[in-house]
N, C-alpha and C. Protein backbone atom coordinates (compact mmCIF):
# COMPACT_ATOMS: atom_id res chain seq x y z
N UNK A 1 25.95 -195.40 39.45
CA UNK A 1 25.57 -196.01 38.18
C UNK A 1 26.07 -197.45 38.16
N UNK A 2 25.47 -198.42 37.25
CA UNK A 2 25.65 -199.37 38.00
C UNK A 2 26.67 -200.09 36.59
N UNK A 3 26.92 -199.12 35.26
CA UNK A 3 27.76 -200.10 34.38
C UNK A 3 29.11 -198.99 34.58
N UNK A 4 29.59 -197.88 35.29
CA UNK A 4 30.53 -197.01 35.31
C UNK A 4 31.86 -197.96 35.94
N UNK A 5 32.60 -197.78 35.79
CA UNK A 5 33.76 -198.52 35.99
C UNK A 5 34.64 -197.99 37.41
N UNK A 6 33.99 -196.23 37.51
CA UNK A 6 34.99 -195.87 39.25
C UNK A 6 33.60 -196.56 39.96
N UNK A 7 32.36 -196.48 39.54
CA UNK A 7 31.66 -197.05 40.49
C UNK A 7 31.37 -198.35 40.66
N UNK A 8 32.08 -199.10 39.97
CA UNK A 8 32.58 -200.90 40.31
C UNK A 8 33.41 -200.80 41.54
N UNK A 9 34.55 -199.98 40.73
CA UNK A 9 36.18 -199.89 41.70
C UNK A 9 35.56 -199.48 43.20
N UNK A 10 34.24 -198.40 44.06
CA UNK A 10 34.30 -198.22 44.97
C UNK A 10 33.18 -199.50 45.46
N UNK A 11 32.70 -200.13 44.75
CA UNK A 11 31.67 -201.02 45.47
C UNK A 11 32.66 -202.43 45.61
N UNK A 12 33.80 -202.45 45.33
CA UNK A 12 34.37 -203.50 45.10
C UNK A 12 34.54 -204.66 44.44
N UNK A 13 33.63 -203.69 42.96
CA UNK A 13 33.61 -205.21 42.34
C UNK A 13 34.59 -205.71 41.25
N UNK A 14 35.91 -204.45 41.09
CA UNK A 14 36.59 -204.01 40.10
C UNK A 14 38.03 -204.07 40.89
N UNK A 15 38.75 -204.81 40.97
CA UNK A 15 40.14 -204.47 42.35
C UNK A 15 40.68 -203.06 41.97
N UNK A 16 41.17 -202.79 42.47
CA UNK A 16 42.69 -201.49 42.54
C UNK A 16 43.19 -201.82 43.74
N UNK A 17 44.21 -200.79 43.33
CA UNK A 17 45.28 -200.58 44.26
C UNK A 17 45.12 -199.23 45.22
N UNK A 18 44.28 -199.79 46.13
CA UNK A 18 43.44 -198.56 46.91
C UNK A 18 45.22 -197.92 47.99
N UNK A 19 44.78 -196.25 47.94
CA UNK A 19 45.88 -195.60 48.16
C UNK A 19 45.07 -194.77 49.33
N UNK A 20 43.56 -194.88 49.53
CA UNK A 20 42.75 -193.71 50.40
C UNK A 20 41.24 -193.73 50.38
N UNK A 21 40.58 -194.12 51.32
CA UNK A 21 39.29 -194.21 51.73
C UNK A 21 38.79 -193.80 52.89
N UNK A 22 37.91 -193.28 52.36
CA UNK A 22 37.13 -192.56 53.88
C UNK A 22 35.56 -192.31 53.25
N UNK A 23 34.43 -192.03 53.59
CA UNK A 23 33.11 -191.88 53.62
C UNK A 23 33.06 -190.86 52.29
N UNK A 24 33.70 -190.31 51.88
CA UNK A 24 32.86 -189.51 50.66
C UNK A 24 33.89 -189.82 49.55
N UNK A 25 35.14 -190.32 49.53
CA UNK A 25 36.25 -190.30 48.86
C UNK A 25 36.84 -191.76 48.41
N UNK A 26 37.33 -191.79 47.60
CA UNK A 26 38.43 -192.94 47.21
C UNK A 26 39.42 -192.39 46.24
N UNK A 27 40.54 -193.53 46.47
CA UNK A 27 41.83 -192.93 45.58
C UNK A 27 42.75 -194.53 45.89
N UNK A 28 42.74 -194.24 44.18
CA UNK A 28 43.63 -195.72 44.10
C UNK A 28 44.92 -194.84 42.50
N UNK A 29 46.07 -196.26 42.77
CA UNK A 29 46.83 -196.11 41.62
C UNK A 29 45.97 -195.46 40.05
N UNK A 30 46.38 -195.29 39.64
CA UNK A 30 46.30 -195.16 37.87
C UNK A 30 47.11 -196.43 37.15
N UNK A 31 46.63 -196.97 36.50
CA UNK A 31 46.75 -197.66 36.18
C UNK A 31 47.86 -197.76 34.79
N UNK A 32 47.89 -196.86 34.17
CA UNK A 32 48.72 -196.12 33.14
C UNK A 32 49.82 -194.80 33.69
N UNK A 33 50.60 -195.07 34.66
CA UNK A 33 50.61 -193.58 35.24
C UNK A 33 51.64 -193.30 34.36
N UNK A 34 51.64 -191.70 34.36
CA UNK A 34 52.18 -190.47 33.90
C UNK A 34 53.52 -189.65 34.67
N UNK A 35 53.52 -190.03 35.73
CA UNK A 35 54.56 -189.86 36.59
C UNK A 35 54.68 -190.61 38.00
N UNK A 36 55.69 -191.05 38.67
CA UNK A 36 55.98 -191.72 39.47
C UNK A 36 54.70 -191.72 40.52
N UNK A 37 54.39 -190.44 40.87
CA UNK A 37 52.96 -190.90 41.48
C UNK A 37 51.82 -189.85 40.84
N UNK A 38 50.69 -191.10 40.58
CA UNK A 38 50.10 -190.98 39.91
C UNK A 38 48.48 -191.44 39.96
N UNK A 39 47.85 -191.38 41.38
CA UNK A 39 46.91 -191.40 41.99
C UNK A 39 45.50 -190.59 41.38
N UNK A 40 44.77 -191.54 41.52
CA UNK A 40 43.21 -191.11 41.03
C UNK A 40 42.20 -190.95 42.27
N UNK A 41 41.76 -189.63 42.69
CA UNK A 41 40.76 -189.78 43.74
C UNK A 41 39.36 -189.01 43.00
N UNK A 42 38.45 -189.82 43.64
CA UNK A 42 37.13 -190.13 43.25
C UNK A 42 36.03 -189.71 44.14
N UNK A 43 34.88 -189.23 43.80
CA UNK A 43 33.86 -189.18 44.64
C UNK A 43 33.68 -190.15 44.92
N UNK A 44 33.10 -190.88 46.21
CA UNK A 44 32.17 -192.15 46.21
C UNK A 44 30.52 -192.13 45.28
N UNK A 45 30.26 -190.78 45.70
CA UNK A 45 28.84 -190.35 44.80
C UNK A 45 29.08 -190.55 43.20
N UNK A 46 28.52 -190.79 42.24
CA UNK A 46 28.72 -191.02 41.11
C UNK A 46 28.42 -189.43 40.29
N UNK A 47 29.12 -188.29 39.99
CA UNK A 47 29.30 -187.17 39.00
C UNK A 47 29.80 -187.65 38.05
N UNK A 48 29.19 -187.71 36.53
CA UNK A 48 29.96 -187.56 35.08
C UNK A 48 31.00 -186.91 35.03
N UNK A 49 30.97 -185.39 35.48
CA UNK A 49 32.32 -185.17 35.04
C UNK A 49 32.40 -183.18 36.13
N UNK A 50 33.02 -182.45 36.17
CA UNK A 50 33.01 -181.31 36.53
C UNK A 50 31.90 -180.66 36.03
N UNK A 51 31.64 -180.31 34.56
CA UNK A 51 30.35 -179.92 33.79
C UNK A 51 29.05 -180.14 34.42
N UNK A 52 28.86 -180.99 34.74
CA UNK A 52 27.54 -181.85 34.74
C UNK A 52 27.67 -181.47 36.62
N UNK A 53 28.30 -181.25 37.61
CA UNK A 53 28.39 -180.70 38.38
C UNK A 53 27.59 -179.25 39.00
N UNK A 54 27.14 -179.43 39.80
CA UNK A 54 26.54 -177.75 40.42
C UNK A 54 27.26 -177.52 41.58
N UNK A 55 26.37 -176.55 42.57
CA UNK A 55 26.81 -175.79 43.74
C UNK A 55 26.70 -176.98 45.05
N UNK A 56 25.67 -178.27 44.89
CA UNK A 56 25.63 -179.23 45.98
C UNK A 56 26.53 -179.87 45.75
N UNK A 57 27.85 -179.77 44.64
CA UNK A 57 28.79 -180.65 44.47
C UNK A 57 30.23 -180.69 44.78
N UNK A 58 30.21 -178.83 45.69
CA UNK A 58 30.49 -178.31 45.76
C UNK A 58 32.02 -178.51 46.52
N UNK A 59 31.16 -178.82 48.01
CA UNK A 59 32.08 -179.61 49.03
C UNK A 59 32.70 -181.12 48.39
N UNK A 60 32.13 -182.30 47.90
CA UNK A 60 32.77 -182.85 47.54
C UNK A 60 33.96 -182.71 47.07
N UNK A 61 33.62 -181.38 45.87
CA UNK A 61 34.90 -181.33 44.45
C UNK A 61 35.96 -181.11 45.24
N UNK A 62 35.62 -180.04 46.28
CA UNK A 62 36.82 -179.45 47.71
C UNK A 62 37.32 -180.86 48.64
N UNK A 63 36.53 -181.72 48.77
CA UNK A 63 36.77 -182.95 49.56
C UNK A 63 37.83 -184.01 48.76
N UNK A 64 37.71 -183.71 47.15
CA UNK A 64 38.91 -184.69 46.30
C UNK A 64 39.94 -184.10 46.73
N UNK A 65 39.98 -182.67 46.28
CA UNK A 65 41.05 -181.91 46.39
C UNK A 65 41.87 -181.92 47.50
N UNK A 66 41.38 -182.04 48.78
CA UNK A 66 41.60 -182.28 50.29
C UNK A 66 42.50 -183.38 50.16
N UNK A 67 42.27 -184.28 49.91
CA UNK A 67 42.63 -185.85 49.81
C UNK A 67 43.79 -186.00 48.77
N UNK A 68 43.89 -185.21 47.77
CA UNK A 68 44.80 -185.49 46.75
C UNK A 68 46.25 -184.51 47.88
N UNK A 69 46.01 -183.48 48.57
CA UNK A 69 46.89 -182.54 49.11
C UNK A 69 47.41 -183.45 50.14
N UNK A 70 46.53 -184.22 50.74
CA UNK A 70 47.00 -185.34 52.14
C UNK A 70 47.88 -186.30 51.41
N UNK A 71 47.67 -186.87 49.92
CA UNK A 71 48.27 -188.04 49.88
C UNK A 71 49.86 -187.18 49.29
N UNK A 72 49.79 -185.99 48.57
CA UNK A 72 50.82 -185.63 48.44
C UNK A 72 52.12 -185.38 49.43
N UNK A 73 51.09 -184.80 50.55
CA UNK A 73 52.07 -184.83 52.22
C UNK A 73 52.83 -185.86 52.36
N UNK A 74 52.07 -186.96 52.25
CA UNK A 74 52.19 -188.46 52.84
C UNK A 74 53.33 -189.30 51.86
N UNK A 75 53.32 -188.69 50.74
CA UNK A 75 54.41 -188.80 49.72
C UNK A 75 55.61 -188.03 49.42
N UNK A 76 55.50 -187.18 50.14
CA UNK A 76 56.59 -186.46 50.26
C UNK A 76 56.90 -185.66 49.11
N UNK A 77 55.60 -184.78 48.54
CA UNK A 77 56.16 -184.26 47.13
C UNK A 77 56.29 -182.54 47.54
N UNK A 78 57.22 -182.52 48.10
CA UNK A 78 57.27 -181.12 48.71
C UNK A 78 57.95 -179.92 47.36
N UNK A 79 58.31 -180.69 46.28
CA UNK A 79 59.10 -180.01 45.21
C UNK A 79 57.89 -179.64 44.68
N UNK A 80 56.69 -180.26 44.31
CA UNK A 80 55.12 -179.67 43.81
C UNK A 80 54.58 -180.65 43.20
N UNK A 81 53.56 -180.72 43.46
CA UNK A 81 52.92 -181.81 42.47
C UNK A 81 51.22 -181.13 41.90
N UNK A 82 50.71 -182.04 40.81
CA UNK A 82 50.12 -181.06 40.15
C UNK A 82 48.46 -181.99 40.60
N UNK A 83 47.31 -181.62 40.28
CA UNK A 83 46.37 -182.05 40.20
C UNK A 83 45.41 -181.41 38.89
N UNK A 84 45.01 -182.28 38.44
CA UNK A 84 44.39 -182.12 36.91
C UNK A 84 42.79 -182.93 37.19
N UNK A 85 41.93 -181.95 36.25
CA UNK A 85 40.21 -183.11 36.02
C UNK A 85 39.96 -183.03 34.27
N UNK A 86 40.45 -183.52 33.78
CA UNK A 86 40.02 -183.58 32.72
C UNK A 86 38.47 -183.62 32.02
N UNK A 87 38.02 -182.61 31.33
CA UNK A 87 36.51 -182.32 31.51
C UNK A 87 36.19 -182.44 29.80
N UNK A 88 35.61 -183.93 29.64
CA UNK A 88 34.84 -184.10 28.10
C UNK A 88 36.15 -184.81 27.47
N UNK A 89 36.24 -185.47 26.25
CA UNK A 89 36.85 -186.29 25.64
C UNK A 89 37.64 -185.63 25.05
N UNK A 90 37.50 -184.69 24.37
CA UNK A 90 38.86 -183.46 24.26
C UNK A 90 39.39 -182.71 25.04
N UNK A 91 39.39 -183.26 26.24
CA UNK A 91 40.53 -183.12 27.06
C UNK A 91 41.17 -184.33 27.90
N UNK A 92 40.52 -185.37 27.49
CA UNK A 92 41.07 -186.83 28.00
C UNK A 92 40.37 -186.97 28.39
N UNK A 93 39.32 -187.39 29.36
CA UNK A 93 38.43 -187.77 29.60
C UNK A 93 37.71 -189.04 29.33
N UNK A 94 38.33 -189.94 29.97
CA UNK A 94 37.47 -191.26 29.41
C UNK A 94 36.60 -192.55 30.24
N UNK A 95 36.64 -192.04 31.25
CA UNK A 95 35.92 -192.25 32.14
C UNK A 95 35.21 -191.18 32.88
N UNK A 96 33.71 -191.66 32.73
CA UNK A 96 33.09 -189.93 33.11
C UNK A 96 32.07 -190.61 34.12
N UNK A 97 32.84 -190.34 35.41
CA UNK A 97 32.90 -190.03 36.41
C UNK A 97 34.00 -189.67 37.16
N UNK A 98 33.42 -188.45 37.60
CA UNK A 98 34.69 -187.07 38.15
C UNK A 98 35.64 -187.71 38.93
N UNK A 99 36.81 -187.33 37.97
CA UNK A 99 37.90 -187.67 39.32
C UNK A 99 39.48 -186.69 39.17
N UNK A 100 39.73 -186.85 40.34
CA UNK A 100 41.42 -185.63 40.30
C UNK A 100 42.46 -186.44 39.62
N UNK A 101 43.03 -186.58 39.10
CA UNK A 101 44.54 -186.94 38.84
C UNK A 101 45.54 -186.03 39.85
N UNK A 102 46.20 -186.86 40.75
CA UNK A 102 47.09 -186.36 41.10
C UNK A 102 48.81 -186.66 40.87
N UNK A 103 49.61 -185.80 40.19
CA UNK A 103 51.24 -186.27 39.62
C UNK A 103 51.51 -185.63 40.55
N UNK A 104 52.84 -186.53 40.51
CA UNK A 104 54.19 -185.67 41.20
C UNK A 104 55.45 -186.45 41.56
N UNK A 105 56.12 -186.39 41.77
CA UNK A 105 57.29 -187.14 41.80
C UNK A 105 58.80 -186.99 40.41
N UNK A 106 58.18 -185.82 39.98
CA UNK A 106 59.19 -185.10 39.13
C UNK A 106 58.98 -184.27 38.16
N UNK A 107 59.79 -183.50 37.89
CA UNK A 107 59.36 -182.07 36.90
C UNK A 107 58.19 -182.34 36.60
N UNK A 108 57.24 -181.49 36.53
CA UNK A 108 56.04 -181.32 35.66
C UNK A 108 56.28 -180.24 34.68
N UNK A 109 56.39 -180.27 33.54
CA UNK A 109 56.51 -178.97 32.44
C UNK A 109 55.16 -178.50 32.47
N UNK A 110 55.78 -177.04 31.90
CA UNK A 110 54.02 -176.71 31.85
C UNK A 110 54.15 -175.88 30.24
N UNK A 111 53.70 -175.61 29.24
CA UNK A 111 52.29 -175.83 29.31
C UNK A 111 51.64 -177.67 29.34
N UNK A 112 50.73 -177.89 29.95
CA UNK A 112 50.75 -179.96 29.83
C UNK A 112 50.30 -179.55 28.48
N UNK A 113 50.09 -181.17 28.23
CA UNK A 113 49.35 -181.29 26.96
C UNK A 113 50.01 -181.58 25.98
């Protein structure tokens, strides 16, 4: 889409603080983060949101997830770290195009929210 704001950030027309790229994926800082690390990975393909998602979207959604588990390795969050998609505006959601939040880098309470 060409006014979406992750799909500026992967065409390069938007900077970040790129953390992970490869052919179907991106993942940069958060910009507001929530805990010490606090990484956003992204389809390169443009999805609104999980909802709006089917069964060809399938491998991707598995391909964020992949990528959020590598950068956690690579960070050393062996105590746990969490990954969240926030789906529609009552649940945060404010940029709709799909992406993981990945925390970690200290307690996560649960229930969130």
């Amino acid at each position: 889409m060409n006014d979406c704001l992750f799909c500026k950030i992967v065409r390069g027309q938007i900077p970040s603080k790129k953390v992970y790229d490869d052919e179907h994926t991106y993942a940069f800082e958060d910009i507001d983060p929530k805990a010490p690390t606090h990484v956003l990975i992204i389809p390169k393909r443009h999805i609104p949101g999980l909802k709006e998602a089917d069964t060809s979207d399938a491998e991707i959604i598995g391909r964020c997830h992949i990528t959020a588990a590598q950068i956690a390795q690579e960070r050393k969050l062996e105590e746990g770290y969490r990954t969240v998609l926030n789906v529609g505006p009552a649940a945060g959601q404010s940029v709709f195009h799909m992406h993981v939040h990945l925390l970690g880098g200290r307690k996560l309470n649960w229930p969130p929210g």
